[in-house]
N, C-alpha and C. Protein backbone atom coordinates (compact mmCIF):
# COMPACT_ATOMS: atom_id res chain seq x y z
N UNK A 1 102.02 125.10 114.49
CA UNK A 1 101.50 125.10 113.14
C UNK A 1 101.14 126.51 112.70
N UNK A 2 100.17 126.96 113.74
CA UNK A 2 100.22 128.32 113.09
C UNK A 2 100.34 129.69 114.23
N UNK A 3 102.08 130.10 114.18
CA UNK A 3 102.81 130.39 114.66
C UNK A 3 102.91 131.76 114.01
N UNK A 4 103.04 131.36 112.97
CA UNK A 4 102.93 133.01 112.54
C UNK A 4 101.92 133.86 112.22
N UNK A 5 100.49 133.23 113.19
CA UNK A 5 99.27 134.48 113.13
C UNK A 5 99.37 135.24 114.52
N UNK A 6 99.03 136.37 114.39
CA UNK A 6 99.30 137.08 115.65
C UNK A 6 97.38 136.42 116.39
N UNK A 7 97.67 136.83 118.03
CA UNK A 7 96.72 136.24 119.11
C UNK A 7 95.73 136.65 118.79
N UNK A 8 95.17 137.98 117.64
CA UNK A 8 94.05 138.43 117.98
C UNK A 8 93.05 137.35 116.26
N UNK A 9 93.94 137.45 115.52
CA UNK A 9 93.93 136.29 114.03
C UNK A 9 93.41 135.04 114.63
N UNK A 10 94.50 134.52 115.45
CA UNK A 10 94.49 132.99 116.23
C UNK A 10 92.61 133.15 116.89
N UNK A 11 92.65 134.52 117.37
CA UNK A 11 90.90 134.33 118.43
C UNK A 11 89.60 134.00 117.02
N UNK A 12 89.98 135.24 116.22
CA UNK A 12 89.17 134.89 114.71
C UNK A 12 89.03 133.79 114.63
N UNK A 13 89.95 132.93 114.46
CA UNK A 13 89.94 131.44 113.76
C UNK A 13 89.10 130.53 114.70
N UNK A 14 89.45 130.77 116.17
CA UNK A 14 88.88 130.06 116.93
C UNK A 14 87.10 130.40 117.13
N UNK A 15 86.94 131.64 117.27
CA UNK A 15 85.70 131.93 117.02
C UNK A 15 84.51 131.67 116.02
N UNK A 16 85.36 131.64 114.38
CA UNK A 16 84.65 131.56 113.40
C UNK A 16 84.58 129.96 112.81
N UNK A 17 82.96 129.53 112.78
CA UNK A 17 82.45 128.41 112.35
C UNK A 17 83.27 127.87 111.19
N UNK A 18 83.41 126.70 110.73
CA UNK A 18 84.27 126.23 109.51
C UNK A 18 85.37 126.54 109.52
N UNK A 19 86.22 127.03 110.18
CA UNK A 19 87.85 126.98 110.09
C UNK A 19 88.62 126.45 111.20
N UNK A 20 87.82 126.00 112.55
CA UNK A 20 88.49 125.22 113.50
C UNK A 20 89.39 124.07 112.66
N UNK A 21 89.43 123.54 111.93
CA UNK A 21 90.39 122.69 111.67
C UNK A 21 91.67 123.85 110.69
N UNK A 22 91.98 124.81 110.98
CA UNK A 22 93.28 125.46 110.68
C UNK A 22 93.72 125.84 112.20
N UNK A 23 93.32 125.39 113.08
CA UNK A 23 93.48 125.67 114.79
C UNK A 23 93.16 124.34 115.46
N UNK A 24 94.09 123.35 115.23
CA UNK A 24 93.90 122.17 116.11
C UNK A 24 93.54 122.20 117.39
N UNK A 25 93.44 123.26 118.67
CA UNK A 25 93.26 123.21 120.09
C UNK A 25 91.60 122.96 119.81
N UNK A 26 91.05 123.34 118.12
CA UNK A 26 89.06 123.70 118.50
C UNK A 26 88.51 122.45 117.44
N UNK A 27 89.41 121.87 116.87
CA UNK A 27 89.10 120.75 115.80
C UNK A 27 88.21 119.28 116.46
N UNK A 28 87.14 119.22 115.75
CA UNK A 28 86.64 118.19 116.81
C UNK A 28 87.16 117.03 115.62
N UNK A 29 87.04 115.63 116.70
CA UNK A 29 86.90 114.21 115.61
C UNK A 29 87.10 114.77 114.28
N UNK A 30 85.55 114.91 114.29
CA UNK A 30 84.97 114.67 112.87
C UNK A 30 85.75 115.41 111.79
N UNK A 31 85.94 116.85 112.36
CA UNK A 31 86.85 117.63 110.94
C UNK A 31 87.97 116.71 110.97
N UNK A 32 88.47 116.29 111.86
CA UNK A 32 89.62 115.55 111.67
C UNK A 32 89.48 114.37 110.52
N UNK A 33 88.71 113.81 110.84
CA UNK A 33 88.31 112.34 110.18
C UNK A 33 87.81 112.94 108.34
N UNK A 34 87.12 114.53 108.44
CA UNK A 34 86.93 114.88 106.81
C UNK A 34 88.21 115.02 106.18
N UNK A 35 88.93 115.77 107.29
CA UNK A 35 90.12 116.14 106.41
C UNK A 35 90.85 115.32 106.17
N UNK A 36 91.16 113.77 107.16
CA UNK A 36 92.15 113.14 106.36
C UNK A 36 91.18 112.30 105.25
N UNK A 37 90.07 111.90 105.29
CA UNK A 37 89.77 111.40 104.22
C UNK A 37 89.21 112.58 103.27
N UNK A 38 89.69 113.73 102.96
CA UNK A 38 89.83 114.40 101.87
C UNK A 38 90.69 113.98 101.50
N UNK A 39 92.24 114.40 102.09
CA UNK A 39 93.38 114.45 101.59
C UNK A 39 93.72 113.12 100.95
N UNK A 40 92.83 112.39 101.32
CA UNK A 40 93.10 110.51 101.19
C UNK A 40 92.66 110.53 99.85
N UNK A 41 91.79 111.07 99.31
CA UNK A 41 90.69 111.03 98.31
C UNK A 41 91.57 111.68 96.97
N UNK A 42 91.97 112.92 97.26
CA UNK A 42 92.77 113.58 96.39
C UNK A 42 94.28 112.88 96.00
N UNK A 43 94.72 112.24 97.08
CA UNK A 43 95.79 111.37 96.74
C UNK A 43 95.77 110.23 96.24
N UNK A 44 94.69 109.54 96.34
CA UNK A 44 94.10 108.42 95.16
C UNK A 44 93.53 108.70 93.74
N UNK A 45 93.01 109.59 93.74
CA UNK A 45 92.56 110.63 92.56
C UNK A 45 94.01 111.25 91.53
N UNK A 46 95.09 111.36 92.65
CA UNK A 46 96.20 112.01 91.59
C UNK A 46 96.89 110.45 90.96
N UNK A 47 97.05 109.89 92.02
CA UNK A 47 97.72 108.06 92.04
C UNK A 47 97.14 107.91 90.68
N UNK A 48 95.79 107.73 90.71
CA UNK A 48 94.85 106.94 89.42
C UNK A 48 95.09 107.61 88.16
N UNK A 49 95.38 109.04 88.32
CA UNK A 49 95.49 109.26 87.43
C UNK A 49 96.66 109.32 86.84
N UNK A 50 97.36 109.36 86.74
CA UNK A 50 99.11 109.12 87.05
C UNK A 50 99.23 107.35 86.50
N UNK A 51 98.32 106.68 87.17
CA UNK A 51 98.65 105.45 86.43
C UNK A 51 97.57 104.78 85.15
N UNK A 52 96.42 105.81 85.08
CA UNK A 52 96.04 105.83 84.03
C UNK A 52 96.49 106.43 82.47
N UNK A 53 97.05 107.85 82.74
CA UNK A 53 97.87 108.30 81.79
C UNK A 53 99.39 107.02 81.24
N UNK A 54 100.32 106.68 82.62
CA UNK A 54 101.20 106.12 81.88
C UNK A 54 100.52 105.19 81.20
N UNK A 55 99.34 104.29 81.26
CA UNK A 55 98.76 102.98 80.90
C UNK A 55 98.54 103.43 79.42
N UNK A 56 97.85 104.65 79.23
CA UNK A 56 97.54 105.06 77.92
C UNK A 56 98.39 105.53 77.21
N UNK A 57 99.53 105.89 77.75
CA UNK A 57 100.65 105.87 76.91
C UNK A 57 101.27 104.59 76.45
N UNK A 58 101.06 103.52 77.49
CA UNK A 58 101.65 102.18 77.09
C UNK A 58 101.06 101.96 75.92
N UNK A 59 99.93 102.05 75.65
CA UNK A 59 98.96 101.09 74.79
C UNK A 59 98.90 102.14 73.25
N UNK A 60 99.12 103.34 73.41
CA UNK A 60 99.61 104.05 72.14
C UNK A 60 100.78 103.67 71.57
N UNK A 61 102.12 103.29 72.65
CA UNK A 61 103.45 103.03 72.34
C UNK A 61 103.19 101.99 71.78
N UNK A 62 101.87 100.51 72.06
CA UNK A 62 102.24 99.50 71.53
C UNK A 62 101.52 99.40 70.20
N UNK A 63 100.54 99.94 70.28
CA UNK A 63 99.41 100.28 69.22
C UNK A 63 99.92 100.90 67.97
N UNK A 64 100.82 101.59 67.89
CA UNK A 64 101.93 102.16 67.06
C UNK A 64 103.10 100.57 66.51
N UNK A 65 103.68 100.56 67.40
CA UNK A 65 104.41 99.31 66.86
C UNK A 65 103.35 98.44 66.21
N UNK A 66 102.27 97.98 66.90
CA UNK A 66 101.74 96.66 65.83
C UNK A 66 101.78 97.71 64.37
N UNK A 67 101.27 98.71 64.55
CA UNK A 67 100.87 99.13 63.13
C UNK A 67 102.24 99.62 61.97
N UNK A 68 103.15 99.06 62.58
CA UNK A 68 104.24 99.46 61.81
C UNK A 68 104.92 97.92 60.78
């Protein structure tokens, strides 16, 4: 994954608090478990919105016809 930081970058990461989860060998559980339910969160968040916009487009498209 991260292959292209050189060994002394890679020690940084491992050393410094809050970024073990960009270095899976120091990632405990838990960052694990934030990060996928971040990513979970943001992908329901884009979903909703995505099917809220087309919805409000539906209801303009129809809202227009009655009024015609």
């Amino acid at each position: 994954m991260m292959f292209f930081l050189t060994p002394n970058f890679q020690r940084l990461l491992e050393n410094t608090s809050g970024f073990s989860w960009l270095y899976p060998k120091t990632a405990t559980l838990m960052e694990y478990l934030i990060y996928i339910l971040t990513v979970g969160l943001l992908a329901t968040t884009a979903i909703t919105f995505r099917i809220l916009n087309t919805l409000a487009k539906e209801v303009a498209r129809l809202k227009k016809q009655l009024q015609e």
